[in-house]
PDB file of N, CA and C in Angstrom:
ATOM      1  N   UNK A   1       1.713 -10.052  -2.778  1.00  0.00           N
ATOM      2  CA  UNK A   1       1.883  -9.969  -4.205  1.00  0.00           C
ATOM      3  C   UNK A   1       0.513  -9.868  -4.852  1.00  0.00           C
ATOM      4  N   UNK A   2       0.552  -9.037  -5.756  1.00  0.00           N
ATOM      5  CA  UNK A   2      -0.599  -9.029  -6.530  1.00  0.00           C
ATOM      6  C   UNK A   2      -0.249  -9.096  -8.076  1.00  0.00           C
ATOM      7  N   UNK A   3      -0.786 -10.605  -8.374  1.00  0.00           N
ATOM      8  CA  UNK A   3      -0.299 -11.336  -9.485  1.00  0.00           C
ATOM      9  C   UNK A   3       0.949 -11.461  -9.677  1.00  0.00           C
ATOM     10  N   UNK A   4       1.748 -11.043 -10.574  1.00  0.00           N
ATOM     11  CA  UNK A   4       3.527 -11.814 -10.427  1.00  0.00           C
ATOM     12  C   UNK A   4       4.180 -10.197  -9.802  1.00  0.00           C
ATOM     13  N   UNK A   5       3.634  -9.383  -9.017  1.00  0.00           N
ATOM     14  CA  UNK A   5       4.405  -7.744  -8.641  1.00  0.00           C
ATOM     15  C   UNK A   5       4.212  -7.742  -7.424  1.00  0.00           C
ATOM     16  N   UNK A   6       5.418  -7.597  -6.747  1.00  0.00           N
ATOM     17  CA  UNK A   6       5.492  -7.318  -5.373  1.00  0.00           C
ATOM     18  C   UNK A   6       4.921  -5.880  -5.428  1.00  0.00           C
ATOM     19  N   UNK A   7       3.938  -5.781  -4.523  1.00  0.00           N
ATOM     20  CA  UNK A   7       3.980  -4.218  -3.849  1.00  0.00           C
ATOM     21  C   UNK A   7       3.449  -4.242  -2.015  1.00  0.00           C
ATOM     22  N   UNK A   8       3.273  -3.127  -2.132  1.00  0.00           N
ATOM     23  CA  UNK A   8       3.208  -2.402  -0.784  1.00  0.00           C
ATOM     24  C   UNK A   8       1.716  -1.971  -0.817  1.00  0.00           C
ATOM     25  N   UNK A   9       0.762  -2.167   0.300  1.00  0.00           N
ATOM     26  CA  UNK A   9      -0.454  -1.466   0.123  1.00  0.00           C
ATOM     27  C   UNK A   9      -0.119  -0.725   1.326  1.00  0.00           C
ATOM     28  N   UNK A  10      -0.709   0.308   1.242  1.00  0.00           N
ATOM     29  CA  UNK A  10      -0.998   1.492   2.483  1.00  0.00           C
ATOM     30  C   UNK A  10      -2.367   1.887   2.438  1.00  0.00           C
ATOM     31  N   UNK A  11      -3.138   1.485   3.859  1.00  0.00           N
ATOM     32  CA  UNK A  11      -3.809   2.263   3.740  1.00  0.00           C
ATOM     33  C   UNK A  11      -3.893   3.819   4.090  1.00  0.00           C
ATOM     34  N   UNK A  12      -5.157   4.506   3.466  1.00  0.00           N
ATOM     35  CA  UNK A  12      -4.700   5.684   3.132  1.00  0.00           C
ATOM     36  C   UNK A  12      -5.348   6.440   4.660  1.00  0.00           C
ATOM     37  N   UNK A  13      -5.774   5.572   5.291  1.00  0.00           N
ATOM     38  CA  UNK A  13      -6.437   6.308   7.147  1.00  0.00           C
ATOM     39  C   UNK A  13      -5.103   6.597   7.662  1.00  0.00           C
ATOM     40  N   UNK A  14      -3.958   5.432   6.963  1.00  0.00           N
ATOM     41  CA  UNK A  14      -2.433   6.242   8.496  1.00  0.00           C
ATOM     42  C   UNK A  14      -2.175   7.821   8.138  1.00  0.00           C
ATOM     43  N   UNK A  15      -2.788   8.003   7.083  1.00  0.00           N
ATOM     44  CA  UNK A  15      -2.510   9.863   6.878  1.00  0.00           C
ATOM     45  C   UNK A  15      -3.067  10.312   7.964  1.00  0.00           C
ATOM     46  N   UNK A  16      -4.040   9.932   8.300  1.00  0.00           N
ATOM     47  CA  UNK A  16      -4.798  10.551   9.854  1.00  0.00           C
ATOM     48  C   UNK A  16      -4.007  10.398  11.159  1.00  0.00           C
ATOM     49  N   UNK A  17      -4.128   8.644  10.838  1.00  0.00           N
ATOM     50  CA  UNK A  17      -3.917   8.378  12.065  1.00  0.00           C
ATOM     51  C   UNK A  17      -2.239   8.545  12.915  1.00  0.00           C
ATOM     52  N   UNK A  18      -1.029   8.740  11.528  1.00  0.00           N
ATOM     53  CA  UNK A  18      -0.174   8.560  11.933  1.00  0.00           C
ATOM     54  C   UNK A  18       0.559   9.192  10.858  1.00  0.00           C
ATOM     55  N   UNK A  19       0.605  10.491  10.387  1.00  0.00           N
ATOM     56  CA  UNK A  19       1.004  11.574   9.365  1.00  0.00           C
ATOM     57  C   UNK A  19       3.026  11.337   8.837  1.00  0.00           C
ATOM     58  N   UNK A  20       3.267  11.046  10.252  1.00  0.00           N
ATOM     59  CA  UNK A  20       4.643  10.858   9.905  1.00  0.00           C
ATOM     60  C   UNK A  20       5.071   9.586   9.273  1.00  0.00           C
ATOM     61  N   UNK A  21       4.346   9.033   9.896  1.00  0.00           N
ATOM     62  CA  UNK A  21       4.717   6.778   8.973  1.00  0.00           C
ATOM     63  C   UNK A  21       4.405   7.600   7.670  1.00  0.00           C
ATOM     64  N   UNK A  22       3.094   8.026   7.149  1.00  0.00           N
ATOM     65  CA  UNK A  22       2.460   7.950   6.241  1.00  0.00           C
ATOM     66  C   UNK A  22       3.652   8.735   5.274  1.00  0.00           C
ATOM     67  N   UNK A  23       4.260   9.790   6.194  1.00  0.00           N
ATOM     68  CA  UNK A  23       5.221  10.614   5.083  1.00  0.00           C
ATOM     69  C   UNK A  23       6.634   9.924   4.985  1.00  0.00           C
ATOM     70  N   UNK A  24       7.154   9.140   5.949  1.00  0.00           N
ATOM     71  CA  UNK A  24       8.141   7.996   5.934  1.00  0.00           C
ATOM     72  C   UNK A  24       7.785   6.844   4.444  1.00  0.00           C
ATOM     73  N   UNK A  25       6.770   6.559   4.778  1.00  0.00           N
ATOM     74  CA  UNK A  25       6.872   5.610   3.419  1.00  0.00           C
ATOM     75  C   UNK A  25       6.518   6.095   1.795  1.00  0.00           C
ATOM     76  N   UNK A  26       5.941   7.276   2.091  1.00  0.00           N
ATOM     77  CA  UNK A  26       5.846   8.075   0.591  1.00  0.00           C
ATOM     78  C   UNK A  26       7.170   8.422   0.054  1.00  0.00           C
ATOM     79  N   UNK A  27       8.064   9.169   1.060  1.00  0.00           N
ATOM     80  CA  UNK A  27       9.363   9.930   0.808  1.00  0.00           C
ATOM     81  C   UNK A  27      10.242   8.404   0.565  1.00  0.00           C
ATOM     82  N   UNK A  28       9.836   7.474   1.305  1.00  0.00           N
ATOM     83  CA  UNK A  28      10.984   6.118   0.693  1.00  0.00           C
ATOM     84  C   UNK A  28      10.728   6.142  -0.580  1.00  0.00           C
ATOM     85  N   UNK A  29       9.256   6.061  -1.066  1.00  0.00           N
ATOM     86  CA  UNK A  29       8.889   5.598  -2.255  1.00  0.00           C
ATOM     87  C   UNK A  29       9.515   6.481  -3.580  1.00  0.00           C
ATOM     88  N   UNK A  30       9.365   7.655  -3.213  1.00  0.00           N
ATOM     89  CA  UNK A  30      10.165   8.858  -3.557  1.00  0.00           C
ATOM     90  C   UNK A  30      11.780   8.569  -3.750  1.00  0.00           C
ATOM     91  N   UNK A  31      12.304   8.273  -2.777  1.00  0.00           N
ATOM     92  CA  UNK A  31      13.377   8.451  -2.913  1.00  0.00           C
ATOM     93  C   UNK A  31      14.249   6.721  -3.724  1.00  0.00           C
ATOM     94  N   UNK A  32      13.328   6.195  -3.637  1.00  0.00           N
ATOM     95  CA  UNK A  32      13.971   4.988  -4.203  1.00  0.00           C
ATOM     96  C   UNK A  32      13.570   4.367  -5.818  1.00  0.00           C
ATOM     97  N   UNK A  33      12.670   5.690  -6.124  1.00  0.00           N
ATOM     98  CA  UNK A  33      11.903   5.463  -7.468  1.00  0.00           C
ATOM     99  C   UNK A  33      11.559   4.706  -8.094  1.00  0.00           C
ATOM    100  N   UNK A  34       9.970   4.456  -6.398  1.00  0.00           N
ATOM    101  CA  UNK A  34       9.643   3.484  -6.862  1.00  0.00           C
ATOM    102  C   UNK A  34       8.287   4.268  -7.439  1.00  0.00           C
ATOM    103  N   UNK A  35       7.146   2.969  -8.123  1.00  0.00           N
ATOM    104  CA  UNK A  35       5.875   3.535  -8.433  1.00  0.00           C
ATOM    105  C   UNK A  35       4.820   3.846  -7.819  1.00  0.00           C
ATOM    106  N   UNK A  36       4.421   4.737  -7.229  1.00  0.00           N
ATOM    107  CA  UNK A  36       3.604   5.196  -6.366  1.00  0.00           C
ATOM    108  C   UNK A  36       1.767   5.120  -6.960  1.00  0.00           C
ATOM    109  N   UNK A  37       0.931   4.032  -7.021  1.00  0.00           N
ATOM    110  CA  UNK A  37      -0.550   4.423  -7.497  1.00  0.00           C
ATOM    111  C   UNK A  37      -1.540   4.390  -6.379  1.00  0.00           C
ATOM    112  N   UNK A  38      -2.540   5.043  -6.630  1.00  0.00           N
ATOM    113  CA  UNK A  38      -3.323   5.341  -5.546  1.00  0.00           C
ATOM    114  C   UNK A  38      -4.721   4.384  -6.425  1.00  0.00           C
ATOM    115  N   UNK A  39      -4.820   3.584  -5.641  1.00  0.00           N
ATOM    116  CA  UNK A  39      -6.179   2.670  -5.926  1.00  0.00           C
ATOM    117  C   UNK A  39      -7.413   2.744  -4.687  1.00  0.00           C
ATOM    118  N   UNK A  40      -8.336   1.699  -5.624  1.00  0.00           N
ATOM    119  CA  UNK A  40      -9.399   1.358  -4.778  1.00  0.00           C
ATOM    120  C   UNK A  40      -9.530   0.312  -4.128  1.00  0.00           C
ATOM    121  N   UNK A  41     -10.373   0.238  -2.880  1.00  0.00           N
ATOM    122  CA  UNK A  41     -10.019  -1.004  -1.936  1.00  0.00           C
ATOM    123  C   UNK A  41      -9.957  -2.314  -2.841  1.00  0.00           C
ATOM    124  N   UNK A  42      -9.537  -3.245  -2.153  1.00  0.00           N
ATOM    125  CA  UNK A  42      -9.549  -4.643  -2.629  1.00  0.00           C
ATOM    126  C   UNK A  42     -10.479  -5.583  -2.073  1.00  0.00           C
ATOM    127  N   UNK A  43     -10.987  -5.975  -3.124  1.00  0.00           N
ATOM    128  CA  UNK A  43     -12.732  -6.920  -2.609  1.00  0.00           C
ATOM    129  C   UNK A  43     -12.522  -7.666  -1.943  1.00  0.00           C
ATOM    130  N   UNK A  44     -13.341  -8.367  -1.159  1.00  0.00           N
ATOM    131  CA  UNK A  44     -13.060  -9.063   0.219  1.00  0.00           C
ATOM    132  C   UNK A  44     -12.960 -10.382  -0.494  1.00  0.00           C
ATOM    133  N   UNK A  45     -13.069 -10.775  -1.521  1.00  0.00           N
ATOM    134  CA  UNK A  45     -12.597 -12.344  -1.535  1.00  0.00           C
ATOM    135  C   UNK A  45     -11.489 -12.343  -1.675  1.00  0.00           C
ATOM    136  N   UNK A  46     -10.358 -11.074  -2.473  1.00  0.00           N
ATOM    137  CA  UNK A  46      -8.540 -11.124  -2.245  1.00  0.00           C
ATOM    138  C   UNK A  46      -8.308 -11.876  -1.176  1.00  0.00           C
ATOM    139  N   UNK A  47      -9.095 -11.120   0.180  1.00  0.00           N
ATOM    140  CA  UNK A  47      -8.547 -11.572   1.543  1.00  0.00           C
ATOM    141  C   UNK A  47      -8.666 -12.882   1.651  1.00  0.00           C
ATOM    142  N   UNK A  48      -9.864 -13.334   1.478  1.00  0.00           N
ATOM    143  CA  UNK A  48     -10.123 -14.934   1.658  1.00  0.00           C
ATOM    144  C   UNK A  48      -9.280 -15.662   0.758  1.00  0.00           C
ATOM    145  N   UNK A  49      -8.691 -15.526  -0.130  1.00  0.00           N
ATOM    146  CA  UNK A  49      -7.743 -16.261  -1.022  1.00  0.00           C
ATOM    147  C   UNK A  49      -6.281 -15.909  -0.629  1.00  0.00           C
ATOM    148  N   UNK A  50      -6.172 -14.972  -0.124  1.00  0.00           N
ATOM    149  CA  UNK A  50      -4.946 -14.403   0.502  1.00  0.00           C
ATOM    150  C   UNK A  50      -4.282 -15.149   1.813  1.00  0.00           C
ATOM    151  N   UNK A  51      -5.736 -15.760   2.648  1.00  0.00           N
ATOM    152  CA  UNK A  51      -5.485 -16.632   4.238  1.00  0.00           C
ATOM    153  C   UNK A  51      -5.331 -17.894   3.931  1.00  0.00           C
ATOM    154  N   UNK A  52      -5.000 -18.571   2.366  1.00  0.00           N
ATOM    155  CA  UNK A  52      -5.253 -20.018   2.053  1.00  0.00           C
ATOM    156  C   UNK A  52      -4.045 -21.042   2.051  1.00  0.00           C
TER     157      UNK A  52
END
């Protein structure tokens, strides 16, 4: 969760590494209309507050 909104992060390397996941979870996102935004990484203290 980021603040009171569930979402989904993807990173954006499984386009490389794994084209079909990557088009599996776009086309869900697609098809279930949800909101799709393309951001910038998340600073490393998220993580450390994230393992607490």
């Amino acid at each position: 969760m980021i603040g009171d909104v569930k979402v989904v992060i993807l990173d954006s390397r499984l386009r490389d590494i794994e084209p079909m996941a990557f088009d599996f979870v776009m086309n869900f996102a697609k098809d279930n209309d949800l909101l799709v935004t393309e951001a910038c990484e998340l600073p490393p203290e998220h993580e450390a507050r994230k393992s607490k």
